[in-house]
N, C-alpha and C. Protein backbone atom coordinates (compact mmCIF):
# COMPACT_ATOMS: atom_id res chain seq x y z
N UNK A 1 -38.41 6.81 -12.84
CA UNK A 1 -37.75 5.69 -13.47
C UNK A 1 -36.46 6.14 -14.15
N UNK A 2 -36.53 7.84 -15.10
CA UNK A 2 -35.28 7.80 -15.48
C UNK A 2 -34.40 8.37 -14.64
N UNK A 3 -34.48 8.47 -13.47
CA UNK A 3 -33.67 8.51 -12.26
C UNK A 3 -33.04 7.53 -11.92
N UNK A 4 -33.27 6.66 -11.49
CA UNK A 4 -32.67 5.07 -10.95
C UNK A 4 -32.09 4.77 -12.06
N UNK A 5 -32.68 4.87 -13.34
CA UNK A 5 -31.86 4.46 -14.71
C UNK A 5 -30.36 5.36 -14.32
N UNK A 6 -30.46 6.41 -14.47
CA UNK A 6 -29.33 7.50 -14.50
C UNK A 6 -28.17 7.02 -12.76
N UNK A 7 -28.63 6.86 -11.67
CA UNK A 7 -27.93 6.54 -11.04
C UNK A 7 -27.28 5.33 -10.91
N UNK A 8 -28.39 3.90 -11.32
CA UNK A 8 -27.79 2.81 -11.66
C UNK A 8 -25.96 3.01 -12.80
N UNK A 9 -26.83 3.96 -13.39
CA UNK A 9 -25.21 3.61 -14.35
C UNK A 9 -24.14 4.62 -13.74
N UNK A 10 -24.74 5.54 -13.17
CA UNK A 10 -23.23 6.49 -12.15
C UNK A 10 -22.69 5.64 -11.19
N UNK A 11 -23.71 4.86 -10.39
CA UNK A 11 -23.02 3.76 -9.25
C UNK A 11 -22.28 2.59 -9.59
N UNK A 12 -23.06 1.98 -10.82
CA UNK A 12 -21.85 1.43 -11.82
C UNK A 12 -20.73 1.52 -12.32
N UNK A 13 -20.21 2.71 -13.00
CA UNK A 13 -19.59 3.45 -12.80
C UNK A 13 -18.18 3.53 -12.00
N UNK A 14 -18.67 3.99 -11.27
CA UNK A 14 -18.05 4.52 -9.58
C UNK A 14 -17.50 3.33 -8.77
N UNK A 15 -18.45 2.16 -9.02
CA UNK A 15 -17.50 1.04 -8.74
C UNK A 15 -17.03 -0.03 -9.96
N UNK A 16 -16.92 0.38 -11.08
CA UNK A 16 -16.18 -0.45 -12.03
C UNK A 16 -14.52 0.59 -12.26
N UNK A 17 -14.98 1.65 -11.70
CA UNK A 17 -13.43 2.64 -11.81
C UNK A 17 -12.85 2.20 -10.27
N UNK A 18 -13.58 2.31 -8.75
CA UNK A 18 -12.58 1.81 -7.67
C UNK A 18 -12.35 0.53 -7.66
N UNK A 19 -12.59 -1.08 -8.75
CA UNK A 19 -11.82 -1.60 -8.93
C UNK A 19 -10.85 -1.98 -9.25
N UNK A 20 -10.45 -1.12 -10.22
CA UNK A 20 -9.74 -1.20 -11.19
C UNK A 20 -8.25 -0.07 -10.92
N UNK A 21 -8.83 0.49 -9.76
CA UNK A 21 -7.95 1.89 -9.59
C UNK A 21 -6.70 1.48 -9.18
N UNK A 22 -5.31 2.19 -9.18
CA UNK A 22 -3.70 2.13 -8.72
C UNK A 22 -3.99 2.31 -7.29
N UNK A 23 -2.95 1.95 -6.53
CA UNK A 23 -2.82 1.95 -4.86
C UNK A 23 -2.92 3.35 -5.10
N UNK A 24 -3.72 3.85 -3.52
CA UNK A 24 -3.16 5.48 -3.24
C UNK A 24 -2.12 5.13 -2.30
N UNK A 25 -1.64 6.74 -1.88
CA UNK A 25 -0.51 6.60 -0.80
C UNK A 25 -1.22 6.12 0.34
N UNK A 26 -2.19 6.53 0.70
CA UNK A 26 -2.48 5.08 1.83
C UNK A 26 -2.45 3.96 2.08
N UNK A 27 -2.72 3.19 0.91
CA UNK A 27 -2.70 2.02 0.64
C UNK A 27 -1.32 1.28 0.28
N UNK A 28 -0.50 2.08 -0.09
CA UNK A 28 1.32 2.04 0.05
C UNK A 28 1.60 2.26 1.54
N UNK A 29 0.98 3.14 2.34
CA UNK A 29 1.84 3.32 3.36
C UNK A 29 1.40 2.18 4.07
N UNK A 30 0.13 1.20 4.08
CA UNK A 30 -0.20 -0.39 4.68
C UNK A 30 0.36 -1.14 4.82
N UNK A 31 0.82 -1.06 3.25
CA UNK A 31 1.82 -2.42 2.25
C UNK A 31 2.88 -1.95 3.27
N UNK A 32 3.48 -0.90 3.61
CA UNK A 32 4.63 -0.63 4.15
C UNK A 32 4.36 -1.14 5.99
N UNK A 33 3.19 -0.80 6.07
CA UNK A 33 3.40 -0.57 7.42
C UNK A 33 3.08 -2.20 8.01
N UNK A 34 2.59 -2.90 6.94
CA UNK A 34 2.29 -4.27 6.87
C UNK A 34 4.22 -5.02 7.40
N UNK A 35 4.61 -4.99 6.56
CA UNK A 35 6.27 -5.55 6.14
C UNK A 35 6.97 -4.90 7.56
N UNK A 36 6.66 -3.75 8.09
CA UNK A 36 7.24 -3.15 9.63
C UNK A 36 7.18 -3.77 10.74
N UNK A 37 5.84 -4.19 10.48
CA UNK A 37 4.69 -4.95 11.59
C UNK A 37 5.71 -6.56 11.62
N UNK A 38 5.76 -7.05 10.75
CA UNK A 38 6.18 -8.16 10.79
C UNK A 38 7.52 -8.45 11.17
N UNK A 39 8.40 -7.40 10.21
CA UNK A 39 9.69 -7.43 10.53
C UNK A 39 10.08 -7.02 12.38
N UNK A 40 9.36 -6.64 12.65
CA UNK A 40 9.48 -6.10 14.20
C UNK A 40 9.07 -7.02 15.20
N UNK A 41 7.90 -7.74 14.57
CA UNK A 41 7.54 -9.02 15.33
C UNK A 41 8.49 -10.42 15.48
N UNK A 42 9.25 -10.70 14.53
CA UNK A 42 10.51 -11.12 13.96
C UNK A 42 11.58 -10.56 15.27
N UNK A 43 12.08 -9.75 14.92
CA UNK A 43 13.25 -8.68 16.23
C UNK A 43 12.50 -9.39 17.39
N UNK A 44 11.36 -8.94 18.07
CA UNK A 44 11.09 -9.21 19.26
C UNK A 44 10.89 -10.97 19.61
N UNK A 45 10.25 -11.61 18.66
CA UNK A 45 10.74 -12.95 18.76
C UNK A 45 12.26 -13.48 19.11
N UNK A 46 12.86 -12.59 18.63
CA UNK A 46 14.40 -13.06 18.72
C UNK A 46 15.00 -12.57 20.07
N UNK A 47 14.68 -11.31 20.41
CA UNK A 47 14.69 -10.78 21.60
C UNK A 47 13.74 -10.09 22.02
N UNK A 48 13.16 -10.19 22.84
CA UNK A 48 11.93 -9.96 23.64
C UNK A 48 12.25 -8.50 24.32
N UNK A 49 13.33 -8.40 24.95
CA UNK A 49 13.33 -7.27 25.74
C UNK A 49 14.17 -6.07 25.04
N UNK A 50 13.71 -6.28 23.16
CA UNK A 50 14.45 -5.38 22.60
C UNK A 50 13.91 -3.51 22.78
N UNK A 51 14.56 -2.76 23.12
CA UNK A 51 13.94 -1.27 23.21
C UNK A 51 13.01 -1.05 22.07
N UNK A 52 12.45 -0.28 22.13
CA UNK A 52 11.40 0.36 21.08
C UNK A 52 12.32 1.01 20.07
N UNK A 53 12.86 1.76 20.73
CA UNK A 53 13.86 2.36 20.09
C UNK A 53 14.66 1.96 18.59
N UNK A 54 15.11 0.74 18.78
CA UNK A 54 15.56 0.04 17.82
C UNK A 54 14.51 -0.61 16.98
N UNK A 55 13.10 -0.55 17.68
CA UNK A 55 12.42 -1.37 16.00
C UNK A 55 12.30 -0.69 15.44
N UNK A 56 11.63 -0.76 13.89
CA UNK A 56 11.51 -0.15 12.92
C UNK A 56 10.57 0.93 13.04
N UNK A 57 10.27 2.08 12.56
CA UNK A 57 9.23 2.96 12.46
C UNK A 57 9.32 3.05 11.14
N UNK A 58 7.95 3.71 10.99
CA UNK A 58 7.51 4.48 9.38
C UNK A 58 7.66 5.94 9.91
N UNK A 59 8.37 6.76 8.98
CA UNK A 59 8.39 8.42 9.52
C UNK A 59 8.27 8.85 8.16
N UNK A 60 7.49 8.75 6.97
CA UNK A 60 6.52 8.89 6.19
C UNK A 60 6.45 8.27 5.02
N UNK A 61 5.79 8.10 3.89
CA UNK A 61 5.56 7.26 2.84
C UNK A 61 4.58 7.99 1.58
N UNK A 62 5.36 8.37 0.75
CA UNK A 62 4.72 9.43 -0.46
C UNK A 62 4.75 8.85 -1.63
N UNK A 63 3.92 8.31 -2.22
CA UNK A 63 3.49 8.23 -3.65
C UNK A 63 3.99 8.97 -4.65
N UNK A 64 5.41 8.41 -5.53
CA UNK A 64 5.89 9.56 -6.64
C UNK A 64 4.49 8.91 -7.79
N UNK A 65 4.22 8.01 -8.24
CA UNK A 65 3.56 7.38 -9.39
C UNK A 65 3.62 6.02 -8.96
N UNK A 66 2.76 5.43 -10.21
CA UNK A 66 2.68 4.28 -10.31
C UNK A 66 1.98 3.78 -11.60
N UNK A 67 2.14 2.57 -12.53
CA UNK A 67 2.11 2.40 -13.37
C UNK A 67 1.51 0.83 -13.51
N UNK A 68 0.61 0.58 -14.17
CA UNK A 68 -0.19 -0.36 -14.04
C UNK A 68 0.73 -1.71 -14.87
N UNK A 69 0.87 -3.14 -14.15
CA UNK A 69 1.71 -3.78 -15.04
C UNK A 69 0.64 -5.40 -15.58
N UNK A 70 0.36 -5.74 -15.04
CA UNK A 70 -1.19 -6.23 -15.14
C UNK A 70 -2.15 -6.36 -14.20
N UNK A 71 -3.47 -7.29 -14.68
CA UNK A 71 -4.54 -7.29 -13.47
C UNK A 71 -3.94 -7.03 -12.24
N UNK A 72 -4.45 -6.11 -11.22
CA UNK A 72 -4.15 -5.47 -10.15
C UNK A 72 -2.69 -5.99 -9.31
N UNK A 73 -1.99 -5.50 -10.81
CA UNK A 73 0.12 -5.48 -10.59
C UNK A 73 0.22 -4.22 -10.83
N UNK A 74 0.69 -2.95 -9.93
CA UNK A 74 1.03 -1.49 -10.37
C UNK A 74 2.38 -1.77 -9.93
N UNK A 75 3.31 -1.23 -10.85
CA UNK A 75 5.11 -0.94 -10.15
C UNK A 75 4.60 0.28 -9.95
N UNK A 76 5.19 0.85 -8.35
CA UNK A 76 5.26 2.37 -8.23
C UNK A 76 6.40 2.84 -7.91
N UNK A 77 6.94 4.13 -7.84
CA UNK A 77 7.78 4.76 -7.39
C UNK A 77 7.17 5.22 -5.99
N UNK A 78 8.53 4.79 -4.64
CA UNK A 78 7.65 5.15 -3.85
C UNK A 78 9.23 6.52 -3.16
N UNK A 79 8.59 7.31 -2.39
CA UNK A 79 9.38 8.05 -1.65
C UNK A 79 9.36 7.99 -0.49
N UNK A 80 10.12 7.09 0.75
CA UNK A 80 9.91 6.70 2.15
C UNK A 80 10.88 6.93 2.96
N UNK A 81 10.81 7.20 4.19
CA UNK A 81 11.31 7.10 5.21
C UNK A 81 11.20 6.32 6.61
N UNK A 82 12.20 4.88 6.47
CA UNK A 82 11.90 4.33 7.62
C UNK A 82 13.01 4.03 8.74
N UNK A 83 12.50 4.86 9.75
CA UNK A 83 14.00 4.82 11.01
C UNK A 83 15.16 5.86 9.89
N UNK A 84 14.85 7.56 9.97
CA UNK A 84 15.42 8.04 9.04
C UNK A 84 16.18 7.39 8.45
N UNK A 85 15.94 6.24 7.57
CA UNK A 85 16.82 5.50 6.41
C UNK A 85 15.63 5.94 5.00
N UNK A 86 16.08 7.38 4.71
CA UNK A 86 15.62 7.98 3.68
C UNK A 86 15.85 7.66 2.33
N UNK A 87 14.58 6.94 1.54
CA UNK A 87 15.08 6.30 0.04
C UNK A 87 13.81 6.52 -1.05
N UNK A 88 14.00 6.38 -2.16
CA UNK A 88 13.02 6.71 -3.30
C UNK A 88 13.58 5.28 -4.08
N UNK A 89 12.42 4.36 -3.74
CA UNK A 89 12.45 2.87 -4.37
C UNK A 89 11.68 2.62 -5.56
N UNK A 90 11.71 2.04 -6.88
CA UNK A 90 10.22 1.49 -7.12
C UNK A 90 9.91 0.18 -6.41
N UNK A 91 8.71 0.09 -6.22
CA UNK A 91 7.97 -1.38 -5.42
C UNK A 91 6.82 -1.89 -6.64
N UNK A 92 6.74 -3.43 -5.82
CA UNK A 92 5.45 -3.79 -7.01
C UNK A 92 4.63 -4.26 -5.74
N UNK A 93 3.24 -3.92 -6.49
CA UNK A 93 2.10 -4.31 -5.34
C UNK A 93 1.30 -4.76 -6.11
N UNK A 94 0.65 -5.78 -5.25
CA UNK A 94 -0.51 -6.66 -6.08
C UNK A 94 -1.80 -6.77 -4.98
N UNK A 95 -3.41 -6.34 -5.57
CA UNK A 95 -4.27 -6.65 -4.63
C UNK A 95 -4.65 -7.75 -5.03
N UNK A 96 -4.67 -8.61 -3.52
CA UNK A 96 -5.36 -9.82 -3.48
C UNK A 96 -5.97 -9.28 -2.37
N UNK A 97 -7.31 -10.28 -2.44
CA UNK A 97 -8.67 -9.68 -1.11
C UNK A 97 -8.74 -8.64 -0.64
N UNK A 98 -9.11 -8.15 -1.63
CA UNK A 98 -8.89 -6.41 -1.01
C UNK A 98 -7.97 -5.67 -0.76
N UNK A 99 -6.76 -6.40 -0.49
CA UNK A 99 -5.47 -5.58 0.06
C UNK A 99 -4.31 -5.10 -0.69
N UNK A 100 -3.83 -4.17 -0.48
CA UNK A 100 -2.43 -4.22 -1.37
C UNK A 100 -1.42 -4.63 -0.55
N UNK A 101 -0.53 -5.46 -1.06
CA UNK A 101 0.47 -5.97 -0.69
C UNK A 101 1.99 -5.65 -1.91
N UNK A 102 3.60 -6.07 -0.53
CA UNK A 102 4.27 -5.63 -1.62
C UNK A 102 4.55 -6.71 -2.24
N UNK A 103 5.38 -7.03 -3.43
CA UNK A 103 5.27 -8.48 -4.15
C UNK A 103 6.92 -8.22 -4.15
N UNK A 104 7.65 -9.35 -3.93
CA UNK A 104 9.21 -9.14 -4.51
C UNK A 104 9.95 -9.98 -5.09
């Protein structure tokens, strides 16, 4: 019994902290790769037989920080590269349904 007692409150725990937690860089590089996805779908709507070449890529996405601004609002500093257009932005992301998204 004082087992289940003791894990009930570690599993508690464990998920009252991954609610509450800041995006990781994965979850930035989504938000990012989310906004790519679309913007590219956009281009090819407009022209269909556009090269690959010219849509957008992600060629990486690094987490400097991030800073909590309210209920699941973090501004972060992000460090990215998309279609070598190399930049260090802050972004704001907000989870709704599970997801992080960017907010602007």
């Amino acid at each position: 019994m004082k087992i289940y007692s003791i894990l009930t409150v570690l599993l508690t725990t464990f998920l009252l902290t991954a609610c509450n937690s800041e995006p990781s860089e994965k979850d930035i590089y989504n938000a990012f790769k989310s906004v790519v996805d679309r913007s590219n779908a956009s281009m090819k709507a407009l022209d269909s037989r556009i090269p690959e070449k010219y849509l957008l890529r992600i060629d990486y996405v690094k987490k400097v920080s991030c800073s909590k601004e309210a209920n699941n609002v973090y501004n972060c500093i992000v460090d990215a590269s998309i279609s070598n257009n190399k930049q260090t932005k802050p972004i704001k992301l907000v989870k709704a349904d599970g997801v992080w998204k960017e907010v602007q």
